[in-house]
N, C-alpha and C. Protein backbone atom coordinates (compact mmCIF):
# COMPACT_ATOMS: atom_id res chain seq x y z
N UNK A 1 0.85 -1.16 0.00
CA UNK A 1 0.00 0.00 0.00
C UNK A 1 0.90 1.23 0.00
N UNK A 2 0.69 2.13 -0.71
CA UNK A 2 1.09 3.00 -0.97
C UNK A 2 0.02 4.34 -1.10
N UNK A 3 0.24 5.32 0.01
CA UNK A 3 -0.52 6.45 0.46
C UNK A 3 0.36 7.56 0.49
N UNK A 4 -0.61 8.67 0.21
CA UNK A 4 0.33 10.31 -0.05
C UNK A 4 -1.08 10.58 0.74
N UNK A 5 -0.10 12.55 1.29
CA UNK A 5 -0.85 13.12 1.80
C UNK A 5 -1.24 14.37 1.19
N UNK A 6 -1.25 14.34 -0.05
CA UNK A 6 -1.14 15.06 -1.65
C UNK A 6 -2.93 16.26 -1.77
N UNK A 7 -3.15 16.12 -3.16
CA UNK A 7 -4.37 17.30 -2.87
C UNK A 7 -5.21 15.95 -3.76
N UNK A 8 -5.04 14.42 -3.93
CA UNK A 8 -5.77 14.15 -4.25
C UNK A 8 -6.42 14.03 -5.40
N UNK A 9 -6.86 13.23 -5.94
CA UNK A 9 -7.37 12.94 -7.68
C UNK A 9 -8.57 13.55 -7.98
N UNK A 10 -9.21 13.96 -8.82
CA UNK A 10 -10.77 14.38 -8.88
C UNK A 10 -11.24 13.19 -9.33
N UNK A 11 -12.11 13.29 -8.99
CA UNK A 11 -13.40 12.27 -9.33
C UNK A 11 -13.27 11.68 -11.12
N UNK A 12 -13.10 12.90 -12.07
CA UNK A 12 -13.99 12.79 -13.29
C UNK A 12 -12.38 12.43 -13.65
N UNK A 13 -11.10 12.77 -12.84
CA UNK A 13 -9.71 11.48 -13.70
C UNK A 13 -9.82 10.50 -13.48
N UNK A 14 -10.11 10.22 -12.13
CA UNK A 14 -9.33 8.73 -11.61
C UNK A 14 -9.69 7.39 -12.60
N UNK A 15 -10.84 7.49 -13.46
CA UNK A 15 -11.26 6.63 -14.16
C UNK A 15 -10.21 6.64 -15.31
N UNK A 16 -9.19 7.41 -15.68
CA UNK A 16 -8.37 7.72 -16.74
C UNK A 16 -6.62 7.17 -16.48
N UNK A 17 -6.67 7.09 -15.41
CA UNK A 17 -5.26 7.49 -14.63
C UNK A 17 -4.18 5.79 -15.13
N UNK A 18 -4.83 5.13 -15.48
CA UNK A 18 -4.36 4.15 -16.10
C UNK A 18 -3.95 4.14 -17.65
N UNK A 19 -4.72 4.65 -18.45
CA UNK A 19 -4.35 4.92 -19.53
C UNK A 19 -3.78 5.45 -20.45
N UNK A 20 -2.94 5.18 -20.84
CA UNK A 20 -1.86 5.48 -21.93
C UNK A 20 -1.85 6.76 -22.31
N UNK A 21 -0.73 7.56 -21.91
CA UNK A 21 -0.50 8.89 -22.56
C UNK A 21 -1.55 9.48 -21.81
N UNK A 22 -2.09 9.18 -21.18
CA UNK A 22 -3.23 10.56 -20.34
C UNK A 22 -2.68 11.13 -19.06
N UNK A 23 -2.84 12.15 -19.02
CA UNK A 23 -1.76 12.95 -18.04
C UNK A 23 -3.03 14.03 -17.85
N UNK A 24 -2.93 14.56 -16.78
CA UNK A 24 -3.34 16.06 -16.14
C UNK A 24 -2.42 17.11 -15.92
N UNK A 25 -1.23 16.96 -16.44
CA UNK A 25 0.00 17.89 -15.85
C UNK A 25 -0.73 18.89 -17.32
N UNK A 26 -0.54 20.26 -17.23
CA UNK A 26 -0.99 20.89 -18.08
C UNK A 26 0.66 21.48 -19.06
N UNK A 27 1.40 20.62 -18.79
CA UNK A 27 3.41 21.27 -19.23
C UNK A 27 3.62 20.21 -19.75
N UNK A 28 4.46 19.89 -20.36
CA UNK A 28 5.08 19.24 -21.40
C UNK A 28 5.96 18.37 -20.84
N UNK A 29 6.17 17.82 -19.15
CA UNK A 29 6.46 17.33 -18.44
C UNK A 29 6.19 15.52 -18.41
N UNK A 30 5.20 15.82 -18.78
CA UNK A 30 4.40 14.44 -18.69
C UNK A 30 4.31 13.89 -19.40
N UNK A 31 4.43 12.61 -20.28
CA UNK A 31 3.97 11.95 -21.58
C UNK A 31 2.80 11.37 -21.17
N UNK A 32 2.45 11.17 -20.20
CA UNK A 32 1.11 9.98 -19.46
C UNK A 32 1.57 8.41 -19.55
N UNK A 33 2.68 8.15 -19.30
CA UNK A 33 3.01 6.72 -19.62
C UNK A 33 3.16 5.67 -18.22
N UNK A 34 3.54 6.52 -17.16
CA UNK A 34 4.09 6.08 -15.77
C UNK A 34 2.90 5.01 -15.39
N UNK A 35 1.99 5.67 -15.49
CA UNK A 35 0.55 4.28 -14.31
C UNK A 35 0.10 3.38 -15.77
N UNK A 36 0.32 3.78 -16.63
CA UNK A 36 -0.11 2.65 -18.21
C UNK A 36 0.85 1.23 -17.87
N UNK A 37 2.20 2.00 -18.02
CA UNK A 37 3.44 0.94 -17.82
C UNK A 37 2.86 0.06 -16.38
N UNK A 38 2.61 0.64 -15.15
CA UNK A 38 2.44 -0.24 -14.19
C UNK A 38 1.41 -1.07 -14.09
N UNK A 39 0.39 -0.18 -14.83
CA UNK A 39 -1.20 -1.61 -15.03
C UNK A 39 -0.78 -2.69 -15.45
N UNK A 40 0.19 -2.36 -17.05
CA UNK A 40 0.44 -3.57 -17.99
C UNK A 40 1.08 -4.62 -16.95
N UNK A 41 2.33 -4.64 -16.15
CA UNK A 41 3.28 -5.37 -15.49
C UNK A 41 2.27 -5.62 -14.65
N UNK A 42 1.30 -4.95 -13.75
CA UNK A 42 0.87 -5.75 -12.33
C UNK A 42 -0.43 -6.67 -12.71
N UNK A 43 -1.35 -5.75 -13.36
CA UNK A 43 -2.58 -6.17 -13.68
C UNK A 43 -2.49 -7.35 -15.03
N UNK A 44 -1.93 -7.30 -16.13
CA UNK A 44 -2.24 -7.56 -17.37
C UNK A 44 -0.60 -9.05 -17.56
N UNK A 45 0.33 -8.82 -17.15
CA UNK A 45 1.28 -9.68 -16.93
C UNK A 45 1.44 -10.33 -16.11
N UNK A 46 1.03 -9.86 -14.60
CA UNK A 46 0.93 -10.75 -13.57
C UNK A 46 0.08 -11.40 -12.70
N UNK A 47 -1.30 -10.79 -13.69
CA UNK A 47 -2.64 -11.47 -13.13
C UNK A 47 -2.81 -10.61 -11.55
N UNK A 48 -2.03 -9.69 -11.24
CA UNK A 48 -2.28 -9.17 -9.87
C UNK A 48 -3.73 -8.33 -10.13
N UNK A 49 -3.92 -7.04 -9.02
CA UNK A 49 -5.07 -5.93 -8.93
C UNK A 49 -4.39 -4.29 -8.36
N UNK A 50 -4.95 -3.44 -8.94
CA UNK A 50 -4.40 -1.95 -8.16
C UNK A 50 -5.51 -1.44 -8.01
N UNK A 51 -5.73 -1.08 -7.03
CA UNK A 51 -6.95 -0.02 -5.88
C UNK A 51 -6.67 0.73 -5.68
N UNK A 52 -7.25 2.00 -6.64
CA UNK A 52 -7.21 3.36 -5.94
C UNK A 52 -8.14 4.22 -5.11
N UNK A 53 -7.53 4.53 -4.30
CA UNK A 53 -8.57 5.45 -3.26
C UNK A 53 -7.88 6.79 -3.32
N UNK A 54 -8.93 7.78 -3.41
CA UNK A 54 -8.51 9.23 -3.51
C UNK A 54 -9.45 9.86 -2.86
N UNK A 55 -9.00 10.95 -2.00
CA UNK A 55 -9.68 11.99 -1.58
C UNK A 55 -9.36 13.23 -1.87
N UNK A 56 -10.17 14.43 -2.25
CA UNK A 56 -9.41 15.88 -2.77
C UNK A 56 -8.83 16.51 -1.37
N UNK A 57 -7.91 17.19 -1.91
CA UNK A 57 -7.35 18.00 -0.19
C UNK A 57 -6.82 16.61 1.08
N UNK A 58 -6.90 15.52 0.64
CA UNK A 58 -6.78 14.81 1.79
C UNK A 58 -5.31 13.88 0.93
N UNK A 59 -5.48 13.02 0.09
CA UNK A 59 -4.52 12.36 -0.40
C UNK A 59 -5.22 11.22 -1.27
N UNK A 60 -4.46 10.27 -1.66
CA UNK A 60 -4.68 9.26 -2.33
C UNK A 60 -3.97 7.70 -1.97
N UNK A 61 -4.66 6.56 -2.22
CA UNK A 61 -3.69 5.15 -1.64
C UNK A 61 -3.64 4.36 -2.82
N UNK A 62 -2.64 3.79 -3.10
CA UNK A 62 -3.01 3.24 -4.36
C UNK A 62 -2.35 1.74 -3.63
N UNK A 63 -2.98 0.37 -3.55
CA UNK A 63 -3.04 -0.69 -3.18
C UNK A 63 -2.71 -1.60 -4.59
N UNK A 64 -1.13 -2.22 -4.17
CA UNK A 64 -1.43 -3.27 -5.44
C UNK A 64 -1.35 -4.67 -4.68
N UNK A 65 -1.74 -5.41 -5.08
CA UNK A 65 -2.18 -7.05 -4.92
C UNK A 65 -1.04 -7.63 -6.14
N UNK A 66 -0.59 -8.85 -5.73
CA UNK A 66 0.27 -9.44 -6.75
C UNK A 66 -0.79 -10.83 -6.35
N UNK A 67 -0.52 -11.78 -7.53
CA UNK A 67 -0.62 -13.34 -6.83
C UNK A 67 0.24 -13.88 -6.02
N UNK A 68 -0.16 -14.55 -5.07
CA UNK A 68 0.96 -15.75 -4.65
C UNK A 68 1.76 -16.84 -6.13
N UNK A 69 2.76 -17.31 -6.24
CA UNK A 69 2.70 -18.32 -6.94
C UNK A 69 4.12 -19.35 -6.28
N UNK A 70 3.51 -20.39 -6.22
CA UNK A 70 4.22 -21.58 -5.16
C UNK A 70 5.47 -21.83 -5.69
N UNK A 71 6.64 -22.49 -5.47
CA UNK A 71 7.59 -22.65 -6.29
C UNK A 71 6.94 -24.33 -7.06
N UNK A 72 7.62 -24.07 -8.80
CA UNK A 72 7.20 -24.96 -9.29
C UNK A 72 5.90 -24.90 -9.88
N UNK A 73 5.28 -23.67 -9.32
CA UNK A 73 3.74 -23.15 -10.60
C UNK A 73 3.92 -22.48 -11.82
N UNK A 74 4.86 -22.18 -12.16
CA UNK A 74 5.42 -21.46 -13.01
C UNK A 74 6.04 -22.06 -14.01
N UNK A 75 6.75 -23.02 -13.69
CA UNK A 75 7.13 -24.02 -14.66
C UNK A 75 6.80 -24.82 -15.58
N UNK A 76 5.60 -24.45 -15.89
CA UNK A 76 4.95 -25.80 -16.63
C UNK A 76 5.23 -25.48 -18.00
């Protein structure tokens, strides 16, 4: 788990914040690639989950889940 004590996501991004090249930085700073890259590896390669919780003025938690995998599950 991973929590900031930040100003928080709005409502009408957080549904975006995964996807490719989408950024809110309004500067030329940003490509939007950072949370795309991490969906693909946690969610989409490793079968894990990421939970975001955001509040404005308060902060945000972003929760990732991996699978367990036993030694020898992997191998097949």
């Amino acid at each position: 788990m991973i929590t900031d004590t930040g100003k928080g996501i709005p409502e009408d991004v957080l549904p975006h914040i995964f996807e490719p090249f989408f950024t809110s930085k309004t500067s030329e700073k940003s490509v939007g690639m950072g949370l795309a890259v991490v969906y693909g590896i946690i969610v989409q390669q490793h079968g894990g989950s990421i939970e975001v919780r955001s509040a404005l003025d308060q902060g945000t938690t972003f929760t990732v889940t991996l699978p367990r995998v036993t030694p020898g599950q992997g191998d097949q």
